[in-house]
N, C-alpha and C. Protein backbone atom coordinates (compact mmCIF):
# COMPACT_ATOMS: atom_id res chain seq x y z
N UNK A 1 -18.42 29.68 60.77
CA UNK A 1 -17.58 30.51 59.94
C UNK A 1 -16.70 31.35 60.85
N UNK A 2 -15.57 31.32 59.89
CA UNK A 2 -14.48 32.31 61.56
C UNK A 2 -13.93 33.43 60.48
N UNK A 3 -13.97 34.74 60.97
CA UNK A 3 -13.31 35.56 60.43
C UNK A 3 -12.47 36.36 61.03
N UNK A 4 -11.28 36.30 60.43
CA UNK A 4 -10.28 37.40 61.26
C UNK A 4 -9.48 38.33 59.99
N UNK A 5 -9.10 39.51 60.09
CA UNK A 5 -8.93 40.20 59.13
C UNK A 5 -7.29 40.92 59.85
N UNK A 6 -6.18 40.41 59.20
CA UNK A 6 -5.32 41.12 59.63
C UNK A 6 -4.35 41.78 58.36
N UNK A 7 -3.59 42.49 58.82
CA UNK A 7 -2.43 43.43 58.02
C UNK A 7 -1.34 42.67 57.80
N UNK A 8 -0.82 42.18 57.06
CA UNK A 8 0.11 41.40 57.02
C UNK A 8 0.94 41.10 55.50
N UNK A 9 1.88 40.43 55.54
CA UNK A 9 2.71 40.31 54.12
C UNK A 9 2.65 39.31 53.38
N UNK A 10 3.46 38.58 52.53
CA UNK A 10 3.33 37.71 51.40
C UNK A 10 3.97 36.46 51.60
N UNK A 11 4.65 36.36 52.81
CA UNK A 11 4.91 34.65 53.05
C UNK A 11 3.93 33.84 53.37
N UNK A 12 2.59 34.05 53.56
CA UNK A 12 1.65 33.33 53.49
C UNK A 12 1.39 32.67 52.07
N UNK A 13 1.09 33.73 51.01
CA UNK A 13 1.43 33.33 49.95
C UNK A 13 2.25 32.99 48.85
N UNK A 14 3.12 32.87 49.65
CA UNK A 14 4.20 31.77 49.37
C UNK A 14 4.26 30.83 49.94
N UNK A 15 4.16 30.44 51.27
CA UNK A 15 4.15 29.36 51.62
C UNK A 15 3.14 28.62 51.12
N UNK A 16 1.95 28.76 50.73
CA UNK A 16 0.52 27.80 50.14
C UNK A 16 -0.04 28.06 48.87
N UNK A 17 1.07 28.46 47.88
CA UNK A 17 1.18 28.67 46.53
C UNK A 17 0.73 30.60 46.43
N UNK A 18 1.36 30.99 45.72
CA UNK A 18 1.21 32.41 45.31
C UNK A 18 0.43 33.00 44.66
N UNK A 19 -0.71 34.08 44.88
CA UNK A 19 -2.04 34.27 44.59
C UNK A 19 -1.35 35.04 42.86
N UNK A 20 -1.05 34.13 41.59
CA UNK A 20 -0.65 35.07 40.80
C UNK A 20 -0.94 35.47 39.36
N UNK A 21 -0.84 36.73 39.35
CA UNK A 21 -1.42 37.25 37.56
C UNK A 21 -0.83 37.46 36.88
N UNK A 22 -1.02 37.19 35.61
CA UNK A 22 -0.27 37.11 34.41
C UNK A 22 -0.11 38.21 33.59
N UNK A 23 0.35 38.37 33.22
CA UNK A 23 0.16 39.67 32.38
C UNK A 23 -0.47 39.52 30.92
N UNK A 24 -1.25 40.13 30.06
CA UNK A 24 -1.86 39.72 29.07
C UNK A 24 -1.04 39.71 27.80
N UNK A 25 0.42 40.95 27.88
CA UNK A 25 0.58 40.84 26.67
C UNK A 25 1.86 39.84 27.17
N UNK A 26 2.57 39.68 27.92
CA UNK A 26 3.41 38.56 28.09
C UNK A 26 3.22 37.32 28.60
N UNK A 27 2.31 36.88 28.43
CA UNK A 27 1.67 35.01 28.72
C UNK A 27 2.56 34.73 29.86
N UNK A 28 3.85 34.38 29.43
CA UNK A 28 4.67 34.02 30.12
C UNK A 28 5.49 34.28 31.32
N UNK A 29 5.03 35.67 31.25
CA UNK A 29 6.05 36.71 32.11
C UNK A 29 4.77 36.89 33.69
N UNK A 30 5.36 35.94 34.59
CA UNK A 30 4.46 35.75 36.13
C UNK A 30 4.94 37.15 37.06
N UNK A 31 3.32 37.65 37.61
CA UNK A 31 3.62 38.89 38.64
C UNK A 31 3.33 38.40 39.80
N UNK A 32 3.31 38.39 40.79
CA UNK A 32 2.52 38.29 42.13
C UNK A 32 1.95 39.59 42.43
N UNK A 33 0.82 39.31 42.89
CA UNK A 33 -0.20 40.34 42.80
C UNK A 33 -0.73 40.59 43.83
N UNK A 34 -1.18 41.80 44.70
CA UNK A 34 -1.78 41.87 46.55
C UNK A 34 -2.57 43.10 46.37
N UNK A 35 -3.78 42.85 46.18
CA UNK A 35 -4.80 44.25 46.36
C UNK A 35 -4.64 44.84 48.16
N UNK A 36 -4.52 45.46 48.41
CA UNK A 36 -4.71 46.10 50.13
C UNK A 36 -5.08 44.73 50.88
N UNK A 37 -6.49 44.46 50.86
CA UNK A 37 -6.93 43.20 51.47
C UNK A 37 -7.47 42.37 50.40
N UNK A 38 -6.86 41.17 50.73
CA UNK A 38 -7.61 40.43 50.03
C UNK A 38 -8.30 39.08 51.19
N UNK A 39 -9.58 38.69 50.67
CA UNK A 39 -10.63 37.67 50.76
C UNK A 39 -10.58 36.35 50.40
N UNK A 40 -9.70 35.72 51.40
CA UNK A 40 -9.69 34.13 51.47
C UNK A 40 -10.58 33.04 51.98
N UNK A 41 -10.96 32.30 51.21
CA UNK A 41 -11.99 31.06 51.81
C UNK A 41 -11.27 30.22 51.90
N UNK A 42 -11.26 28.93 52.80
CA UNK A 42 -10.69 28.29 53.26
C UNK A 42 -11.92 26.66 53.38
N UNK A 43 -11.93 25.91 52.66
CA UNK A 43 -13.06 24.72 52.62
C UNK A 43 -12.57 23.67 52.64
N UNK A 44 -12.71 22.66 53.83
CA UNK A 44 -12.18 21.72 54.11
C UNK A 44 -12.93 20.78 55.34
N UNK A 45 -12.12 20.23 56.19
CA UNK A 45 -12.49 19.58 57.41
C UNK A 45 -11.69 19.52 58.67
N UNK A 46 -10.84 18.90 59.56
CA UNK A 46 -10.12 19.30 60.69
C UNK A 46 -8.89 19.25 60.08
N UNK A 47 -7.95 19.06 59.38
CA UNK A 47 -6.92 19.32 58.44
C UNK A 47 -6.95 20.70 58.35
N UNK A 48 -8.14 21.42 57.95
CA UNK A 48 -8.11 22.70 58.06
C UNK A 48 -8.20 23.63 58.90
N UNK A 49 -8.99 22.98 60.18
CA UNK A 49 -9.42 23.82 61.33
C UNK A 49 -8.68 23.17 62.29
N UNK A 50 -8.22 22.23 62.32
CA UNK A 50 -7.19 21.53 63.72
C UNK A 50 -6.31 23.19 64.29
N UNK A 51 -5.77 23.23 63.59
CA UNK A 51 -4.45 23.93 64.25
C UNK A 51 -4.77 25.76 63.15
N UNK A 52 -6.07 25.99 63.06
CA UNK A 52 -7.00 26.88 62.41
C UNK A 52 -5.75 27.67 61.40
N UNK A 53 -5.53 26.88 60.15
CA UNK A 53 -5.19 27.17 59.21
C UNK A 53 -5.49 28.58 58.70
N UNK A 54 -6.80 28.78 58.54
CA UNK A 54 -6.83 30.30 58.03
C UNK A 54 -6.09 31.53 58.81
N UNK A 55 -6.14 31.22 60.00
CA UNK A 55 -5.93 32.14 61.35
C UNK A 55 -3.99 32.40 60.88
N UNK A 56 -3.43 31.14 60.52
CA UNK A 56 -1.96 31.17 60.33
C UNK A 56 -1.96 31.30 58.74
N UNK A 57 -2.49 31.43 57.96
CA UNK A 57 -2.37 32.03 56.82
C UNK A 57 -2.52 33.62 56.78
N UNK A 58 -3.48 34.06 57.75
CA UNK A 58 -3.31 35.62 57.76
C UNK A 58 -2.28 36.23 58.37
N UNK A 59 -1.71 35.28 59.43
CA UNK A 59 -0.92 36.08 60.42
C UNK A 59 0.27 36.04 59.73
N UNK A 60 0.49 34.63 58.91
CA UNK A 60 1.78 35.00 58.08
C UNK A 60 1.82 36.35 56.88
N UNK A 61 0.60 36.29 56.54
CA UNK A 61 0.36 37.36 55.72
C UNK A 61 0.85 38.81 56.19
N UNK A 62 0.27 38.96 57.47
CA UNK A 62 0.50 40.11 58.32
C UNK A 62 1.53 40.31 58.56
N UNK A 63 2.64 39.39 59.20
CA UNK A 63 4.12 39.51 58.95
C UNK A 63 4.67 40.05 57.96
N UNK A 64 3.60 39.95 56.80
CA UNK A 64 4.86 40.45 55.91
C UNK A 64 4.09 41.67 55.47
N UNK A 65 3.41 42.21 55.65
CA UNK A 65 2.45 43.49 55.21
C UNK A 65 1.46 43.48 54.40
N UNK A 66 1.00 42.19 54.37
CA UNK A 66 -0.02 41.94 53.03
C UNK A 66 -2.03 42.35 53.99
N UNK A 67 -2.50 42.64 53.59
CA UNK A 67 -4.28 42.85 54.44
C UNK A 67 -4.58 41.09 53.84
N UNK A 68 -4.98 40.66 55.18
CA UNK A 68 -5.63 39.24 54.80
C UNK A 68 -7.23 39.38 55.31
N UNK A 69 -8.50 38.95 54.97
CA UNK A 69 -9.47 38.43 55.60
C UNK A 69 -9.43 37.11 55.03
N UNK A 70 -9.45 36.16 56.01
CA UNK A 70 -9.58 34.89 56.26
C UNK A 70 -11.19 34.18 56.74
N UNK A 71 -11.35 33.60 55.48
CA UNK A 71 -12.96 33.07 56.26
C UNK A 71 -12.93 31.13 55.98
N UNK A 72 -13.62 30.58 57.24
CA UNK A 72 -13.43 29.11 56.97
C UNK A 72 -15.10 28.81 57.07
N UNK A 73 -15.18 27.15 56.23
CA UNK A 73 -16.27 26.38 56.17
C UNK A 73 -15.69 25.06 56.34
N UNK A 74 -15.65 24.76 57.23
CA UNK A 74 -14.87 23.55 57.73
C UNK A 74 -16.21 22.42 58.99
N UNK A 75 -15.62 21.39 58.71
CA UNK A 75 -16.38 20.49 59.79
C UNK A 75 -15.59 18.65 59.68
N UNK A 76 -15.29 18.41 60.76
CA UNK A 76 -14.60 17.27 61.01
C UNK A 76 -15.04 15.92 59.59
N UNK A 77 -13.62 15.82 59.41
CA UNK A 77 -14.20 14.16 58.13
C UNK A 77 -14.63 15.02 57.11
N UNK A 78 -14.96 16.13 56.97
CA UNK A 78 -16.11 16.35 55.80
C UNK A 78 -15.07 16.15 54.71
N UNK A 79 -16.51 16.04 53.32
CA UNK A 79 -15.64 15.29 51.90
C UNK A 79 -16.47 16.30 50.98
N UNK A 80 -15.99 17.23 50.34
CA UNK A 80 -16.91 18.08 48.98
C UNK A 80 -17.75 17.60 48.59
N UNK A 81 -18.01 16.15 48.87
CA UNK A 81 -19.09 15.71 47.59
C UNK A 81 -20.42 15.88 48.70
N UNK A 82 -20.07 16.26 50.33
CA UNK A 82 -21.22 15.99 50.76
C UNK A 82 -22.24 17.98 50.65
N UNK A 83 -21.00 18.75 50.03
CA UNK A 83 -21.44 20.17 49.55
C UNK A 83 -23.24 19.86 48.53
N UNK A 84 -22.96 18.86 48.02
CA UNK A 84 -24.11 18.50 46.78
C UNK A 84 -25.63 18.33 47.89
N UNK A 85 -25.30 18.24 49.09
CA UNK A 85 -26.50 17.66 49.73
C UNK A 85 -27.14 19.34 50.14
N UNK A 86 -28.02 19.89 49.46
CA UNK A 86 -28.14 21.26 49.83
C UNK A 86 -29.30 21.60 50.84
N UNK A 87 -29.73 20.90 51.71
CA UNK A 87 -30.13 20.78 52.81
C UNK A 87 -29.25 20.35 53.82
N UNK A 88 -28.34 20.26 53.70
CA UNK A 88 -27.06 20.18 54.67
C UNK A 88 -26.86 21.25 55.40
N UNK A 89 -26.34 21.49 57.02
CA UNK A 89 -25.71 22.78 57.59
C UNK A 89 -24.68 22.90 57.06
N UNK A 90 -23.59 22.08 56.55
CA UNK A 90 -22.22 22.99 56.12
C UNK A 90 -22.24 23.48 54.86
N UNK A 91 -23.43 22.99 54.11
CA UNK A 91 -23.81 23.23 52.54
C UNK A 91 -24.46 24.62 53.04
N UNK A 92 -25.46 24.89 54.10
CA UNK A 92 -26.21 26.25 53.25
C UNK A 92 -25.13 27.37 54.02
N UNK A 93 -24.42 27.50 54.98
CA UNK A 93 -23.51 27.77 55.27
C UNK A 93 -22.31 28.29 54.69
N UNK A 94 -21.62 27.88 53.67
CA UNK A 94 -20.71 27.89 52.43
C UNK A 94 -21.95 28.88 51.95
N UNK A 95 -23.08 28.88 51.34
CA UNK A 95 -24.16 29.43 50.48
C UNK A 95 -23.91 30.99 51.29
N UNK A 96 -24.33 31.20 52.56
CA UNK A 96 -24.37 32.10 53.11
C UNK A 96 -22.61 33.22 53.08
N UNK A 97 -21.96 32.39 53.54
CA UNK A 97 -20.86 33.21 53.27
C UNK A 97 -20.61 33.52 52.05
N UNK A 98 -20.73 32.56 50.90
CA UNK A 98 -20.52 33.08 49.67
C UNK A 98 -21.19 34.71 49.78
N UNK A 99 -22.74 34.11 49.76
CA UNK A 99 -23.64 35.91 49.53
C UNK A 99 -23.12 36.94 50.41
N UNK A 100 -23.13 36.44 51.41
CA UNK A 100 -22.43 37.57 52.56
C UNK A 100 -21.40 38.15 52.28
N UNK A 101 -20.26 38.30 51.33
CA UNK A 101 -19.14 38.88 51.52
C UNK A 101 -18.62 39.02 50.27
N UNK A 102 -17.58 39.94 49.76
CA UNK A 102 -17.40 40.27 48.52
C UNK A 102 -17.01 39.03 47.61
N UNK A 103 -16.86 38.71 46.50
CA UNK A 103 -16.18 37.96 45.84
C UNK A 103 -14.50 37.54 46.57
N UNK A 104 -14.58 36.61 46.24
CA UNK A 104 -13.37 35.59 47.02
C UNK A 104 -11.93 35.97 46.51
N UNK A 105 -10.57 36.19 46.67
CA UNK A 105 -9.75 36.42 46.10
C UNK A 105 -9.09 34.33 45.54
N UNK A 106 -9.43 33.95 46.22
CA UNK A 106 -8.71 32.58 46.00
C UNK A 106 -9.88 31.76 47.41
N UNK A 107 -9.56 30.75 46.76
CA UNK A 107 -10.64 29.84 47.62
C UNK A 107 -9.61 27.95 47.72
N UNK A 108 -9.16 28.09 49.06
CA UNK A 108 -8.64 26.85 49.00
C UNK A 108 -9.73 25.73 49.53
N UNK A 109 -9.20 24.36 48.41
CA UNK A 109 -10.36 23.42 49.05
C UNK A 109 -9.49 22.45 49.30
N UNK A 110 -9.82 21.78 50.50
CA UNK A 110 -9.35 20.40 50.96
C UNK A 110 -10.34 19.19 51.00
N UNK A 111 -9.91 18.60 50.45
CA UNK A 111 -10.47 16.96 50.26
C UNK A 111 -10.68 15.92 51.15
N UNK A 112 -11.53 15.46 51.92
CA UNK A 112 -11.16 14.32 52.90
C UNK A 112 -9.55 13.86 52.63
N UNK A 113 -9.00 13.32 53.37
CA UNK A 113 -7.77 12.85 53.04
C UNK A 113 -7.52 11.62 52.18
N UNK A 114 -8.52 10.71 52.43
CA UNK A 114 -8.48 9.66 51.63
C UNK A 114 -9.38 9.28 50.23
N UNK A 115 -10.17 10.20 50.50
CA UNK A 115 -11.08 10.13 49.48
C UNK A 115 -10.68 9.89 48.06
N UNK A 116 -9.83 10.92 47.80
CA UNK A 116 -9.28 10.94 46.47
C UNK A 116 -9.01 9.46 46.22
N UNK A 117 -8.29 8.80 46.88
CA UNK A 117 -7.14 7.27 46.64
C UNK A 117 -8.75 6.25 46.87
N UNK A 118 -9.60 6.19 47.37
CA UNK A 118 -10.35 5.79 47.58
C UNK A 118 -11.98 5.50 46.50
N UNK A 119 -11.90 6.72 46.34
CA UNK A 119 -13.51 6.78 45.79
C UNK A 119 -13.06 8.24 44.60
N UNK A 120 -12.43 8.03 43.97
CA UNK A 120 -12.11 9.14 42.96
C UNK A 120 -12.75 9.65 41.97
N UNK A 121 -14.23 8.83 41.66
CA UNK A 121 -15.17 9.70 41.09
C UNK A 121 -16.13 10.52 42.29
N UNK A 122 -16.04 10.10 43.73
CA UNK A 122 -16.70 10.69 44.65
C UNK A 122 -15.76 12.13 44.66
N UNK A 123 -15.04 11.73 44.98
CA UNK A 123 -13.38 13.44 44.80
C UNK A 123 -14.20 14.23 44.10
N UNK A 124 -13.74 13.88 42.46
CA UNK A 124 -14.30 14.19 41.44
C UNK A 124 -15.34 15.40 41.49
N UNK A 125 -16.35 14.65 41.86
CA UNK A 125 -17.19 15.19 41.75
C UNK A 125 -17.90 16.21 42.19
N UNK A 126 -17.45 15.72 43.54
CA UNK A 126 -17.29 17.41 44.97
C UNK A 126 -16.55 18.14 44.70
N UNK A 127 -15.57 17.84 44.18
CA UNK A 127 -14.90 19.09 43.73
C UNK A 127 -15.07 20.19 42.84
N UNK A 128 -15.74 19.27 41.98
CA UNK A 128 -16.41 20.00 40.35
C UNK A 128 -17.49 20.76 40.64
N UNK A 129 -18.37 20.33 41.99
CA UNK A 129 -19.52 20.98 42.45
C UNK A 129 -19.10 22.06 43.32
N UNK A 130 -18.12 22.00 44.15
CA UNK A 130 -17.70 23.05 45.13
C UNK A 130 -17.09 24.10 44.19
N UNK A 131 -16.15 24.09 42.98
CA UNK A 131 -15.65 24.44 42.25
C UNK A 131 -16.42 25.31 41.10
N UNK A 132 -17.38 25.16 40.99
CA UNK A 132 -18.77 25.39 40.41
C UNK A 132 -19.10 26.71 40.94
N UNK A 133 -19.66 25.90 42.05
CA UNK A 133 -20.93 27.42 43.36
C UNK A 133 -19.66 28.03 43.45
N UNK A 134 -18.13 28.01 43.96
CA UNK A 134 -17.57 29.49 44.40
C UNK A 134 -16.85 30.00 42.98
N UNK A 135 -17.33 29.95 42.06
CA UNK A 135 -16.89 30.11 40.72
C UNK A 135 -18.08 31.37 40.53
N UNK A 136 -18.83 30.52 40.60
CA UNK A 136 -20.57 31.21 40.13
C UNK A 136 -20.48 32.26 40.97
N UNK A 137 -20.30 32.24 41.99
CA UNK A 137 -19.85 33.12 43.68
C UNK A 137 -18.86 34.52 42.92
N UNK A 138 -18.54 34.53 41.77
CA UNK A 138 -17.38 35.27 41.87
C UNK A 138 -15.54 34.67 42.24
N UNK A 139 -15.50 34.08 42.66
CA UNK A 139 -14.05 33.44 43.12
C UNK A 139 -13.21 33.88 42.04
N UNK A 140 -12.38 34.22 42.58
CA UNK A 140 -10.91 34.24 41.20
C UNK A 140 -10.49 33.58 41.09
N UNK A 141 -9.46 32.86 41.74
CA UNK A 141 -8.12 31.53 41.94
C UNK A 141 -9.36 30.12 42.97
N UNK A 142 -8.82 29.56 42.46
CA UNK A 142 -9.37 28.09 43.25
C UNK A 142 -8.03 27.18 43.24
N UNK A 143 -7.94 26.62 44.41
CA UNK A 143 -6.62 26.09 45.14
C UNK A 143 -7.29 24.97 46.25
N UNK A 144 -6.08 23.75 45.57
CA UNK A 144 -6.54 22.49 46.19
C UNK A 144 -5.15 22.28 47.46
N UNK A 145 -5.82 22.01 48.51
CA UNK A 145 -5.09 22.24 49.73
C UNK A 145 -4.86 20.27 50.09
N UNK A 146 -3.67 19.91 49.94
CA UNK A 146 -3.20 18.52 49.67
C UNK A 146 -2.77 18.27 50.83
N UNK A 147 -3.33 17.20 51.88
CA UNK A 147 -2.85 17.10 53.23
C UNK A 147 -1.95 15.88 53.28
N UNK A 148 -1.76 15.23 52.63
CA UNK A 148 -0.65 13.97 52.29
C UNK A 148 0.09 13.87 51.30
């Protein structure tokens, strides 16, 4: 798990979709929204950690004045569906950071790359399960991080 917590602005979230709330009495009418810091998870495999994605999601953040903490659960090839194996290290891991740290502001997940085109009830299904536990976790926004 890597955490870095910086000060930063809102082209992060813009560049990887915009963390945003609606207003209740206008459905329609979109705000973008930035508590001081907010609490990003980041779940994926080297797509995510190659060139440490979270690390450049905060710093863009920081550029622009937004508080980012950035936390990753990442491991080479990995595919969500192998989250279901809960004797796994990257499974109790994800478990641990969940408990460890406040509720999530948005939680991006990345998919093996091929999986989806491949085995799409395997996708499916890791997703629905990963989607699940950081739900149950508290999570607000859940965001699918598309590498092709």
């Amino acid at each position: 798990m890597k955490s870095q917590e910086f000060r930063g602005n809102s082209a992060a979230a813009l560049a990887f979709g915009a963390v945003i709330c609606y207003n209740e009495r206008k459905a329609n009418e979109r705000k973008t929204c930035w508590r001081t810091t907010m609490n990003i998870l980041f779940i994926g495999n080297s797509y995510t950690y190659f060139h440490d994605l979270p690390a450049v999601f905060a710093a863009l953040a920081n550029e622009n004045g937004k508080g980012v903490t950035a936390y990753s659960v990442t491991r080479g090839g990995r595919k969500l569906n192998q989250f279901m194996n809960t004797e796994d290290d990257c499974t109790k891991e994800l478990g641990s950071v969940l408990a460890d740290n406040p509720p999530f502001d948005a939680v991006f997940l990345q998919e093996q790359s091929m999986l989806p085109y491949l085995d799409y009830e395997a996708f499916f299904g890791g997703a629905k399960h990963v989607a699940d536990t950081v739900r149950a976790a508290g999570a607000k926004r859940l965001c699918f991080y598309v590498t092709w």
